[in-house]
PDB file of N, CA and C in Angstrom:
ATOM      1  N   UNK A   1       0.843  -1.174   0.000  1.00  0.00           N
ATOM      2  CA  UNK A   1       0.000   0.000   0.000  1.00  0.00           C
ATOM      3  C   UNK A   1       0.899   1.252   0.000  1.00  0.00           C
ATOM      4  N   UNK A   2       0.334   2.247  -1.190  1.00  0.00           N
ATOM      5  CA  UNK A   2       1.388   3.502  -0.854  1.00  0.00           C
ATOM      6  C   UNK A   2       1.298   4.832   0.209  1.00  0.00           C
ATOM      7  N   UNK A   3       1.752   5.200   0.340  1.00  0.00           N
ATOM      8  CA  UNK A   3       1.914   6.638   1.915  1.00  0.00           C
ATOM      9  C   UNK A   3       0.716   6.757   1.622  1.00  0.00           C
ATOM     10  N   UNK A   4       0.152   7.855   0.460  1.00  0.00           N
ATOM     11  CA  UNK A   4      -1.322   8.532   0.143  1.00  0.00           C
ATOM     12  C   UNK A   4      -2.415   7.166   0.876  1.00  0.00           C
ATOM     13  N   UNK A   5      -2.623   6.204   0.303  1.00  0.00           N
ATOM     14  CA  UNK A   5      -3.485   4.833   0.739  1.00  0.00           C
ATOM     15  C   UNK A   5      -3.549   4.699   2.552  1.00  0.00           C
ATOM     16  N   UNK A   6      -2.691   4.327   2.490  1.00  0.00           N
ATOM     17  CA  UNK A   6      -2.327   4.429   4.336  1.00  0.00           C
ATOM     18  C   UNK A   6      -2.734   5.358   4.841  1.00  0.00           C
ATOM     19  N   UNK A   7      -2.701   6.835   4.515  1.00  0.00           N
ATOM     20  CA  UNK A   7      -2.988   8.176   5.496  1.00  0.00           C
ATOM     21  C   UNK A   7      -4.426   7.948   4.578  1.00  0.00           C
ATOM     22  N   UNK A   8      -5.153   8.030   3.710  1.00  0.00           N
ATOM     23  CA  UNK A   8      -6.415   8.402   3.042  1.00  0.00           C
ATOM     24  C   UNK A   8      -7.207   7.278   4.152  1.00  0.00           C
ATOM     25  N   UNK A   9      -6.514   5.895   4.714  1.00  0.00           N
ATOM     26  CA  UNK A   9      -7.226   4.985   5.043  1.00  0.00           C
ATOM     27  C   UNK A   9      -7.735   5.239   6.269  1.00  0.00           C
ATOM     28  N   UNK A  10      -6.212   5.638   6.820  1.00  0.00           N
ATOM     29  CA  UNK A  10      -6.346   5.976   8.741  1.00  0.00           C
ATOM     30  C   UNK A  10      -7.146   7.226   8.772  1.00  0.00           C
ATOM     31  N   UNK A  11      -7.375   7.695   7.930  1.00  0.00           N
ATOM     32  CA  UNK A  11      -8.050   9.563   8.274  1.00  0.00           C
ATOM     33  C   UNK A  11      -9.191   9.098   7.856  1.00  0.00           C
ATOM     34  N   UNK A  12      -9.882   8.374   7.350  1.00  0.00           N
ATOM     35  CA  UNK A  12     -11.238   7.944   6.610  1.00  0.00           C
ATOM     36  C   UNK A  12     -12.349   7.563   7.777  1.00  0.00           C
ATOM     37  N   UNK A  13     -12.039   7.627   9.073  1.00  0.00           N
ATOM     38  CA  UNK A  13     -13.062   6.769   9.896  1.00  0.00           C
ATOM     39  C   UNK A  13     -12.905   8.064  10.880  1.00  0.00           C
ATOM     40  N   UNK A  14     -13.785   8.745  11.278  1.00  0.00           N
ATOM     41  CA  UNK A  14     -14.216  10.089  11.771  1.00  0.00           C
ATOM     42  C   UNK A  14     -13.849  10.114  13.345  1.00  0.00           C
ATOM     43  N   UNK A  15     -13.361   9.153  14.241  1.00  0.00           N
ATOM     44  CA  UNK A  15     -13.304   8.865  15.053  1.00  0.00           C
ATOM     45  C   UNK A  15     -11.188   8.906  14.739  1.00  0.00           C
ATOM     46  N   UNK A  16     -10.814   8.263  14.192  1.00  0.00           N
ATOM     47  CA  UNK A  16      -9.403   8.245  13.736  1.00  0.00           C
ATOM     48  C   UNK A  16      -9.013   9.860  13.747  1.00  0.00           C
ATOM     49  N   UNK A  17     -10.112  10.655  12.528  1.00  0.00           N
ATOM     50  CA  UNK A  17      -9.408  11.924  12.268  1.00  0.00           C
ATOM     51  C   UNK A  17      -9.794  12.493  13.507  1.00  0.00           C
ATOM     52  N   UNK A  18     -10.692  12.631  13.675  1.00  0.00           N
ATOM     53  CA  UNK A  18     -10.442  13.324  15.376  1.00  0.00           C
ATOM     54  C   UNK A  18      -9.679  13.518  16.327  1.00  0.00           C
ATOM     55  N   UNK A  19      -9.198  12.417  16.719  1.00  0.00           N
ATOM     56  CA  UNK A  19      -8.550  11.850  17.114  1.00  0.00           C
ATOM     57  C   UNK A  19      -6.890  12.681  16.930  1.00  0.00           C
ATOM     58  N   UNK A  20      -6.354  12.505  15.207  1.00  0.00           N
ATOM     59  CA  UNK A  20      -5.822  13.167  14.418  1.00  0.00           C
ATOM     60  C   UNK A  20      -5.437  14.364  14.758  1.00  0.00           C
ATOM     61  N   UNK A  21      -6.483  15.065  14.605  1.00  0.00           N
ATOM     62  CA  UNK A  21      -7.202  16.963  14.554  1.00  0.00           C
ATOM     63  C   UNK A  21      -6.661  17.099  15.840  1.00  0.00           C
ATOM     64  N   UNK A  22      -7.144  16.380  17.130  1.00  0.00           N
ATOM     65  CA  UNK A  22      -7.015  16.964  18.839  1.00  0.00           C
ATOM     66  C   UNK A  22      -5.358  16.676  19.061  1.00  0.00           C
ATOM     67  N   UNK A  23      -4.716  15.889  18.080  1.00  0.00           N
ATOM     68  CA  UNK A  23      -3.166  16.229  18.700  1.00  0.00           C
ATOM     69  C   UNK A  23      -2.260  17.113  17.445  1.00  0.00           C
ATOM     70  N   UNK A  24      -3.137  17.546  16.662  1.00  0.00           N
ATOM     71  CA  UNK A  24      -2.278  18.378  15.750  1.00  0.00           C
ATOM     72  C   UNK A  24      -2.886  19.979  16.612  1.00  0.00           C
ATOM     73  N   UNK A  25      -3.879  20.125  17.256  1.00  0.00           N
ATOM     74  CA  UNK A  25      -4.430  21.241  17.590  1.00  0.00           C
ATOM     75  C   UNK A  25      -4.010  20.812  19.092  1.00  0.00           C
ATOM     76  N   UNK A  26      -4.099  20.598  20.067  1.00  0.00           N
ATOM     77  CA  UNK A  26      -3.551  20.427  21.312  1.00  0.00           C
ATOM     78  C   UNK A  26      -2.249  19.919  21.852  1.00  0.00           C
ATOM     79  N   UNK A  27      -1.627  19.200  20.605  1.00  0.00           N
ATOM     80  CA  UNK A  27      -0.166  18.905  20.969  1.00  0.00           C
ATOM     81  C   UNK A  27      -0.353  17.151  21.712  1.00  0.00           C
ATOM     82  N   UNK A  28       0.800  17.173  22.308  1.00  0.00           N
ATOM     83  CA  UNK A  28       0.861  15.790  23.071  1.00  0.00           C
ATOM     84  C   UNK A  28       0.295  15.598  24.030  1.00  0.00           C
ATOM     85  N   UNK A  29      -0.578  14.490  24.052  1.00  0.00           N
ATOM     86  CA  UNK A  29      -1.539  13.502  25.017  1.00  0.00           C
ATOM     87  C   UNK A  29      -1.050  12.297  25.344  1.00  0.00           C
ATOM     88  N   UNK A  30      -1.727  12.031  26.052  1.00  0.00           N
ATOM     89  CA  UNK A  30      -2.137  10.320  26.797  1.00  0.00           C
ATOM     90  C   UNK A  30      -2.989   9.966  26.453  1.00  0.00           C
ATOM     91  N   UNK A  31      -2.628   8.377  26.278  1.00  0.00           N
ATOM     92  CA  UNK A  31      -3.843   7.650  26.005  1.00  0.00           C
ATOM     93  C   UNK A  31      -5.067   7.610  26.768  1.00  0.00           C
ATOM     94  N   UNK A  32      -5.499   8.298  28.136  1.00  0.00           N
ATOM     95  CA  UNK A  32      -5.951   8.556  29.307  1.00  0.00           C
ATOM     96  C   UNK A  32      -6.740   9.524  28.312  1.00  0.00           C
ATOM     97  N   UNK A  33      -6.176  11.150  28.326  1.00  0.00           N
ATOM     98  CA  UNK A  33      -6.436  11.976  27.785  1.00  0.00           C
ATOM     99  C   UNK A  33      -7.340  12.270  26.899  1.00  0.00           C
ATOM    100  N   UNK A  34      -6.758  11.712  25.627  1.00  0.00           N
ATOM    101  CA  UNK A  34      -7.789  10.924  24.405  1.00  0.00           C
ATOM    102  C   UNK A  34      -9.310  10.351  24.326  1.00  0.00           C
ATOM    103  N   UNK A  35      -8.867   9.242  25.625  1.00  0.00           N
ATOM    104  CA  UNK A  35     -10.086   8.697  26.002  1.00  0.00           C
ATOM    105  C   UNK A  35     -11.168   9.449  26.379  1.00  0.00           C
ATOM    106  N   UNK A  36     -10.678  10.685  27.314  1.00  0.00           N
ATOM    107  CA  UNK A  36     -11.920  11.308  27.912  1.00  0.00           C
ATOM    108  C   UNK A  36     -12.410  12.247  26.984  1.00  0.00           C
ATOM    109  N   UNK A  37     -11.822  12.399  25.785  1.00  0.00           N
ATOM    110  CA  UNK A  37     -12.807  13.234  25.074  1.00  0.00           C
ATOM    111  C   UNK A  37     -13.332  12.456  23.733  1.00  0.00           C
ATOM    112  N   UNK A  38     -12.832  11.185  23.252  1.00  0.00           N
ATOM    113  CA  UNK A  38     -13.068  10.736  22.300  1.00  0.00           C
ATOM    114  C   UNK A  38     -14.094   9.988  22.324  1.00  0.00           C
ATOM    115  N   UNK A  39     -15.163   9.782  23.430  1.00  0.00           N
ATOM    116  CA  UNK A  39     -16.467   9.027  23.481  1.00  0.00           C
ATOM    117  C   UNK A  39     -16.519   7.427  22.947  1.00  0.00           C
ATOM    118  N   UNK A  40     -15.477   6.606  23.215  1.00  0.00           N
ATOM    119  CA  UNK A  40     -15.279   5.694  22.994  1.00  0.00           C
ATOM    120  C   UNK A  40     -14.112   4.863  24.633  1.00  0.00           C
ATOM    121  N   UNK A  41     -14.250   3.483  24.096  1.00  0.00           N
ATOM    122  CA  UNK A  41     -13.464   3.011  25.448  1.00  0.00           C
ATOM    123  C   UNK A  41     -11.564   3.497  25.176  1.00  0.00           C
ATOM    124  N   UNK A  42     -11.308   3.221  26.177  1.00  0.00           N
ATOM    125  CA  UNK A  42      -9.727   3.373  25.739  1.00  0.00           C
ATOM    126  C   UNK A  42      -8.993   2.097  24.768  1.00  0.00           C
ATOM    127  N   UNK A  43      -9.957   0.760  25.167  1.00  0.00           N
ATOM    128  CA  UNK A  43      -9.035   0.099  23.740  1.00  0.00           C
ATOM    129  C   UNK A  43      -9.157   0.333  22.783  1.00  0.00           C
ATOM    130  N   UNK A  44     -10.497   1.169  22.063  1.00  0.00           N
ATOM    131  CA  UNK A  44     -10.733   1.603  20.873  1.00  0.00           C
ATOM    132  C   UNK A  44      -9.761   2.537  20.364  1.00  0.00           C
ATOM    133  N   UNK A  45      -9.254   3.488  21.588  1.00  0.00           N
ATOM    134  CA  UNK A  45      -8.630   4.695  21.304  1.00  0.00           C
ATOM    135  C   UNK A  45      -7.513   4.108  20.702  1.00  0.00           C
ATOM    136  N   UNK A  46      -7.115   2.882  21.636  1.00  0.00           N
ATOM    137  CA  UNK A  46      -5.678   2.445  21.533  1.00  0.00           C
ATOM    138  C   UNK A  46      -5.693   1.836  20.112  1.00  0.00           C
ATOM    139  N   UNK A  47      -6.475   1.122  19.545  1.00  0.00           N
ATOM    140  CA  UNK A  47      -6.391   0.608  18.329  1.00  0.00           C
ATOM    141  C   UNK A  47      -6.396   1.738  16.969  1.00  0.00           C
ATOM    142  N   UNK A  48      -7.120   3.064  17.483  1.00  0.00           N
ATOM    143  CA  UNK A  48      -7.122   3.955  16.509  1.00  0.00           C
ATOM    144  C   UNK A  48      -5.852   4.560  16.449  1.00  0.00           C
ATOM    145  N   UNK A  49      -5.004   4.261  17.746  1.00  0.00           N
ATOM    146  CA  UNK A  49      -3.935   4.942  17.710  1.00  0.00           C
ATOM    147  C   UNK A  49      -2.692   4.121  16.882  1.00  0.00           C
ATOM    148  N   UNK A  50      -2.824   2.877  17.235  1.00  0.00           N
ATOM    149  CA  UNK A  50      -2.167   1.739  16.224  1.00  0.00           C
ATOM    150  C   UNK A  50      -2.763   1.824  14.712  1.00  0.00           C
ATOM    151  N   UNK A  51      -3.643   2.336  14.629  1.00  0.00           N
ATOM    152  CA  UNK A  51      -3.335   2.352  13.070  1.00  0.00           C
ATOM    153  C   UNK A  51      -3.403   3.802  12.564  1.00  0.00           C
ATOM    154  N   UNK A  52      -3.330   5.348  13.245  1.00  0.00           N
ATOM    155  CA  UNK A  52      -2.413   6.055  13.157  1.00  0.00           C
ATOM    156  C   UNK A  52      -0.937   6.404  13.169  1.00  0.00           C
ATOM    157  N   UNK A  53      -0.471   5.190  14.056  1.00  0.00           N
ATOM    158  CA  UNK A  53       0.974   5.064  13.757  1.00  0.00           C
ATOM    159  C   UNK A  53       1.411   4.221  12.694  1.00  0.00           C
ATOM    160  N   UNK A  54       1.059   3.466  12.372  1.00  0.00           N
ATOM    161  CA  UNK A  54       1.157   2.773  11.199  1.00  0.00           C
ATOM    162  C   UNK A  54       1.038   3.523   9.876  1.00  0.00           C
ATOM    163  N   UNK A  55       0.198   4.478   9.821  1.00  0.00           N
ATOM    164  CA  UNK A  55       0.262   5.199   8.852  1.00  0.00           C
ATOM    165  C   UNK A  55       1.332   6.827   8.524  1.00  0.00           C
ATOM    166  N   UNK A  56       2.379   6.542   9.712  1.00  0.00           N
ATOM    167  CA  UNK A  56       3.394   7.122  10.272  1.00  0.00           C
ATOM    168  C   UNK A  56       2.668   9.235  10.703  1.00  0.00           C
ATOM    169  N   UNK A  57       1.245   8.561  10.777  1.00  0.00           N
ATOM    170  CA  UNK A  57       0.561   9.788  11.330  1.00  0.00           C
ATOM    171  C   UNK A  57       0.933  10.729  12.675  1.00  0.00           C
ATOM    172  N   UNK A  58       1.422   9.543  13.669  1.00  0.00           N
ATOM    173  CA  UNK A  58       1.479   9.920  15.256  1.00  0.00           C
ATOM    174  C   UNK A  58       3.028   9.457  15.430  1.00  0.00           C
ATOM    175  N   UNK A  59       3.481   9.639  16.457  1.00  0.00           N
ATOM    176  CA  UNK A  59       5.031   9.046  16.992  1.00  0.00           C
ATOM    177  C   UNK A  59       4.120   9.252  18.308  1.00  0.00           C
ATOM    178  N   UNK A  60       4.834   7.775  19.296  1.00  0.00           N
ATOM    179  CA  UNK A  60       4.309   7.395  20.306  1.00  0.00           C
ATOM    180  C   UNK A  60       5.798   8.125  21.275  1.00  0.00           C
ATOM    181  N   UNK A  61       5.541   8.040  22.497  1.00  0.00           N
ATOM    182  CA  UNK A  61       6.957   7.856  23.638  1.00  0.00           C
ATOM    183  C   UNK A  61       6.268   7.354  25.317  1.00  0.00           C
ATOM    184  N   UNK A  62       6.965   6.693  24.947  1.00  0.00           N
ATOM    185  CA  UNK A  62       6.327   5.655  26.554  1.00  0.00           C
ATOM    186  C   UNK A  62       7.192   6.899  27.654  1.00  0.00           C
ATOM    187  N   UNK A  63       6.083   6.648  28.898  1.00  0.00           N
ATOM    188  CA  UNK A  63       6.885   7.636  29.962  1.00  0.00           C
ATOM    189  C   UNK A  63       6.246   7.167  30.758  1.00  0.00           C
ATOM    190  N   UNK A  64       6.927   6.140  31.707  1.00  0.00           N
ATOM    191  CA  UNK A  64       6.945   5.624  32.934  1.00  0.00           C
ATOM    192  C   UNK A  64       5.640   4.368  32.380  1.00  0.00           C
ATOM    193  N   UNK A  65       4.492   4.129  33.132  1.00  0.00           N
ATOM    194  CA  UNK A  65       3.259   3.423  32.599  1.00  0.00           C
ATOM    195  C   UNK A  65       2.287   4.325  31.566  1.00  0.00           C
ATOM    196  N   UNK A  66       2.884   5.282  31.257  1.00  0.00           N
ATOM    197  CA  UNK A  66       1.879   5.882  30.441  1.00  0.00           C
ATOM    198  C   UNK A  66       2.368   6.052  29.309  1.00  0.00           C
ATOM    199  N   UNK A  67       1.716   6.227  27.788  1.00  0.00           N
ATOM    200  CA  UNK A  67       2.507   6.319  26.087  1.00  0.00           C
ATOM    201  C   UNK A  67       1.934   7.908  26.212  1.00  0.00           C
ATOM    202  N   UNK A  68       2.718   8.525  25.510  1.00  0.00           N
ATOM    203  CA  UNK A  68       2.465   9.991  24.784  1.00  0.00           C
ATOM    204  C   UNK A  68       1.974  10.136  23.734  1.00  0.00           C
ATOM    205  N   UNK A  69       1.113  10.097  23.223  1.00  0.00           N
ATOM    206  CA  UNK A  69       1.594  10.435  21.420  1.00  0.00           C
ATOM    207  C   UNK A  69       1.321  11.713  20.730  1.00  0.00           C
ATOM    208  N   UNK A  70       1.736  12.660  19.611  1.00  0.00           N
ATOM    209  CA  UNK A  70       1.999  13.803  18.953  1.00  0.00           C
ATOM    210  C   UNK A  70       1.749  13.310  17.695  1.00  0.00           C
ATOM    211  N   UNK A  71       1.072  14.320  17.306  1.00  0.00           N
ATOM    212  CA  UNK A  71       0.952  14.177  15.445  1.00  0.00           C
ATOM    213  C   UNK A  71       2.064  14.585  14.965  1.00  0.00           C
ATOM    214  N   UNK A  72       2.254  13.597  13.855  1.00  0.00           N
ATOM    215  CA  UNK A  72       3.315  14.182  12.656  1.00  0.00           C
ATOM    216  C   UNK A  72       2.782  14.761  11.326  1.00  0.00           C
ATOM    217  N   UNK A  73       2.870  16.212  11.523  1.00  0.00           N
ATOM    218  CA  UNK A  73       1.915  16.729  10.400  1.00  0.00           C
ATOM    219  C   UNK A  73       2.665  16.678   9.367  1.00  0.00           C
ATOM    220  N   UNK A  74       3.896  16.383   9.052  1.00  0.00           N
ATOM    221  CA  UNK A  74       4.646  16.493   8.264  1.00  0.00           C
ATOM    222  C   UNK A  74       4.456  15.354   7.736  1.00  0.00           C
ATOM    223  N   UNK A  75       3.766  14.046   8.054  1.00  0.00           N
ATOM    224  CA  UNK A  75       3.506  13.289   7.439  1.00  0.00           C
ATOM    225  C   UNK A  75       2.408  13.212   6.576  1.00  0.00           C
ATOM    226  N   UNK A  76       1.479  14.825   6.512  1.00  0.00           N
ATOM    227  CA  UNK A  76       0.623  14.719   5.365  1.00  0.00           C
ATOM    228  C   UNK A  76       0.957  15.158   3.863  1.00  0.00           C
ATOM    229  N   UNK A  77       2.885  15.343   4.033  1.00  0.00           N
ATOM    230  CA  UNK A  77       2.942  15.566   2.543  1.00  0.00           C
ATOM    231  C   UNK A  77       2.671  14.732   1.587  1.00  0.00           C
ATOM    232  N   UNK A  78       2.607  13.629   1.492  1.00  0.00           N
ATOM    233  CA  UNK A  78       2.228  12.338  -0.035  1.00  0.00           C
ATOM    234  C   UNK A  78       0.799  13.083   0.032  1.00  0.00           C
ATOM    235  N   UNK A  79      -0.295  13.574   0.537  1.00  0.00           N
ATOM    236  CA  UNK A  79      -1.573  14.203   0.306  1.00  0.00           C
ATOM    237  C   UNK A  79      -1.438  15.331  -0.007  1.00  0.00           C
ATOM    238  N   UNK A  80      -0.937  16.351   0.477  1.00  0.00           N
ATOM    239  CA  UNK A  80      -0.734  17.405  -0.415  1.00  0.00           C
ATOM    240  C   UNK A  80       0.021  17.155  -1.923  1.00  0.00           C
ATOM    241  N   UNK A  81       0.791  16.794  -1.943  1.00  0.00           N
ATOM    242  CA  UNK A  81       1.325  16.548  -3.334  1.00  0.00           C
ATOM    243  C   UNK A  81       0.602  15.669  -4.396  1.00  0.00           C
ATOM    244  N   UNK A  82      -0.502  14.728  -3.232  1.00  0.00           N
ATOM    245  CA  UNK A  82      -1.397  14.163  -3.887  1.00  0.00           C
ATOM    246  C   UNK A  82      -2.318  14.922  -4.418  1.00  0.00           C
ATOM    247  N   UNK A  83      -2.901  16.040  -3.762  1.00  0.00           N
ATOM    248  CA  UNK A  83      -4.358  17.018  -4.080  1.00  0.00           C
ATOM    249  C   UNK A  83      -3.577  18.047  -5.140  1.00  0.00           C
ATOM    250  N   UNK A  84      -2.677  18.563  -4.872  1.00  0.00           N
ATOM    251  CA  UNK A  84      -1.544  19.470  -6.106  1.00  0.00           C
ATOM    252  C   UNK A  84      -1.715  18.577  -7.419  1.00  0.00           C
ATOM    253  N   UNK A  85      -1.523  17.155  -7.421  1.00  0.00           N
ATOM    254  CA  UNK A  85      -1.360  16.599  -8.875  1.00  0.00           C
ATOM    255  C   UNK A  85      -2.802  16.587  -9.507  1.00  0.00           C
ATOM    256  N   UNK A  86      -3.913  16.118  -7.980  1.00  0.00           N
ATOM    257  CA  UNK A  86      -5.010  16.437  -8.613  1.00  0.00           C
ATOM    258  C   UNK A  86      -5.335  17.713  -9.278  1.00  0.00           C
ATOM    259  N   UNK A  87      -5.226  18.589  -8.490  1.00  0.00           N
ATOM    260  CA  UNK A  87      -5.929  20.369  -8.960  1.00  0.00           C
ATOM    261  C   UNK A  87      -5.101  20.241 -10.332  1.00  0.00           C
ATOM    262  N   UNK A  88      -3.908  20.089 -10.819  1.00  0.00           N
ATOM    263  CA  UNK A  88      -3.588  20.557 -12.165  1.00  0.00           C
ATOM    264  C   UNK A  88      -4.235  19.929 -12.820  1.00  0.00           C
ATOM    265  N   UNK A  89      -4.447  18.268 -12.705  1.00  0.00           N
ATOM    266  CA  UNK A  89      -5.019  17.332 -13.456  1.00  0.00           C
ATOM    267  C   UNK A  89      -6.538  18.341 -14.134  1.00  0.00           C
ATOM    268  N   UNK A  90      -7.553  18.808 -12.529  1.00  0.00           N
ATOM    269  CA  UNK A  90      -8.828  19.352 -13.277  1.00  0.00           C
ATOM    270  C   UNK A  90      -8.644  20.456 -13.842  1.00  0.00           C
ATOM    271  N   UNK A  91      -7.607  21.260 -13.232  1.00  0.00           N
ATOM    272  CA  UNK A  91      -7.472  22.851 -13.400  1.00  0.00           C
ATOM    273  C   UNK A  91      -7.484  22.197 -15.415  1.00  0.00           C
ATOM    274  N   UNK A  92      -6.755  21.782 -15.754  1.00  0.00           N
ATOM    275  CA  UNK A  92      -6.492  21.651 -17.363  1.00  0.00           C
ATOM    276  C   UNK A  92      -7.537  20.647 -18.078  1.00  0.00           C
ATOM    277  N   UNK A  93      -8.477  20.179 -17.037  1.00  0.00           N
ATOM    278  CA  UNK A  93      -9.285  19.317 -17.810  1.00  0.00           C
ATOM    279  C   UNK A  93     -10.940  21.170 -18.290  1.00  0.00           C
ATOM    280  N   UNK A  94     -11.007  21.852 -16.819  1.00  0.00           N
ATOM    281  CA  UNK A  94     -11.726  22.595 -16.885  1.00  0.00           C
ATOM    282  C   UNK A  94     -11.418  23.352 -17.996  1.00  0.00           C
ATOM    283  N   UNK A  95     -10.122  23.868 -18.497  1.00  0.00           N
ATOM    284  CA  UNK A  95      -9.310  24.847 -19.234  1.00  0.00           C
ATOM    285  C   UNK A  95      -9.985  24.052 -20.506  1.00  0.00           C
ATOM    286  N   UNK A  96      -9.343  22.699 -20.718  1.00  0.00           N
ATOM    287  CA  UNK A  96     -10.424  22.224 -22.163  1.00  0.00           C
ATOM    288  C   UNK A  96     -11.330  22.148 -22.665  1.00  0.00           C
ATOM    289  N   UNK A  97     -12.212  22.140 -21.850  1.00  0.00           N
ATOM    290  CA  UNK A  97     -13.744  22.268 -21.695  1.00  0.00           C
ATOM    291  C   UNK A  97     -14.030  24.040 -21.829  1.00  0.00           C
ATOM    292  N   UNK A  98     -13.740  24.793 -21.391  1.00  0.00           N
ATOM    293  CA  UNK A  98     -13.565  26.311 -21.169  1.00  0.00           C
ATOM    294  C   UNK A  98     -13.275  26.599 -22.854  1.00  0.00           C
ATOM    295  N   UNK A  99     -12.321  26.060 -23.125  1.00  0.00           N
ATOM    296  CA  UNK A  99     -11.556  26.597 -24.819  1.00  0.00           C
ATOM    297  C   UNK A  99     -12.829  25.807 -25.996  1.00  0.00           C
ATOM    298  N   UNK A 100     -13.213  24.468 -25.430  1.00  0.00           N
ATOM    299  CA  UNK A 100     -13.968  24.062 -26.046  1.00  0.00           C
ATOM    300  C   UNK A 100     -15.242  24.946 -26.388  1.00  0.00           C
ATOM    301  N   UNK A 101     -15.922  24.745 -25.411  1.00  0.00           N
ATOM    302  CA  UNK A 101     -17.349  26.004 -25.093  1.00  0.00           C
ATOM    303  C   UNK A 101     -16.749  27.243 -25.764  1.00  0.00           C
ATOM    304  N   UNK A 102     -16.037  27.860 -25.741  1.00  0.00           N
ATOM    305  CA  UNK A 102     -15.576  29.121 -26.400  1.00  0.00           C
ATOM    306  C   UNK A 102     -15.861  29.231 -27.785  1.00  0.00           C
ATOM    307  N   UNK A 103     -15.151  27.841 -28.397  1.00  0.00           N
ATOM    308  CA  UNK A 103     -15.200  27.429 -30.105  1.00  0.00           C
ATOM    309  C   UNK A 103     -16.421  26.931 -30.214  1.00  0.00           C
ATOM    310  N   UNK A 104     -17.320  26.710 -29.516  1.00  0.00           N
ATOM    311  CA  UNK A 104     -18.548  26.455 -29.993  1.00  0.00           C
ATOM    312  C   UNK A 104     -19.800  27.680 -30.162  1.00  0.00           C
ATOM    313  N   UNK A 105     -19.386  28.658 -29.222  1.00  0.00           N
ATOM    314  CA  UNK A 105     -19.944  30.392 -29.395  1.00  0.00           C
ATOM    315  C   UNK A 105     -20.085  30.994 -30.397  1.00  0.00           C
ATOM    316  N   UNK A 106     -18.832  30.785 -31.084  1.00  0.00           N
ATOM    317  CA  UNK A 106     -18.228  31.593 -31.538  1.00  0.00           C
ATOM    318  C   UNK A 106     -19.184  30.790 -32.889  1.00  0.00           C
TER     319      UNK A 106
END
């Protein structure tokens, strides 16, 4: 599976991106933490969090009995560069269609 697939997969389940969103906007948590606002049990959290790291979304750090984890926003570049290849792709499909309609005015 490629980077784009993996992050499109882990961000796809509304509970994941949330999840996502509260440590790119609040910084580093606990799995504790998470739990109390994510309306789900903590193994759920924990499994959403295993397959945010997997999609090299989060970096974990164990501290003492408790894990940390922080978003890696820098890991949404394969999506930006993904949505960039898209926009030119339509930007020039619209442009043909645009030149087309023009020659048909006329």
């Amino acid at each position: 599976m490629t980077a784009p697939d993996l992050i499109f997969r882990a961000l796809a389940d509304p509970t994941r991106r949330a999840i996502f969103e509260r440590l790119c906007h609040d910084g580093e948590q606990t799995v504790r933490a998470l739990t109390a606002q994510a309306g789900v049990s903590q193994p759920v959290v924990s499994k959403h969090l295993a397959q945010l790291k997997h999609a090299g979304l989060v970096d974990d750090r164990p501290a003492g009995r408790q894990t940390h984890y922080s978003a890696r926003v820098e890991a949404l570049a394969p999506l930006t560069a993904w949505t960039q290849a898209m926009t030119g792709f339509w930007e020039r499909r619209f442009d043909g269609l645009e030149a087309l309609l023009n020659r048909m005015d006329q």
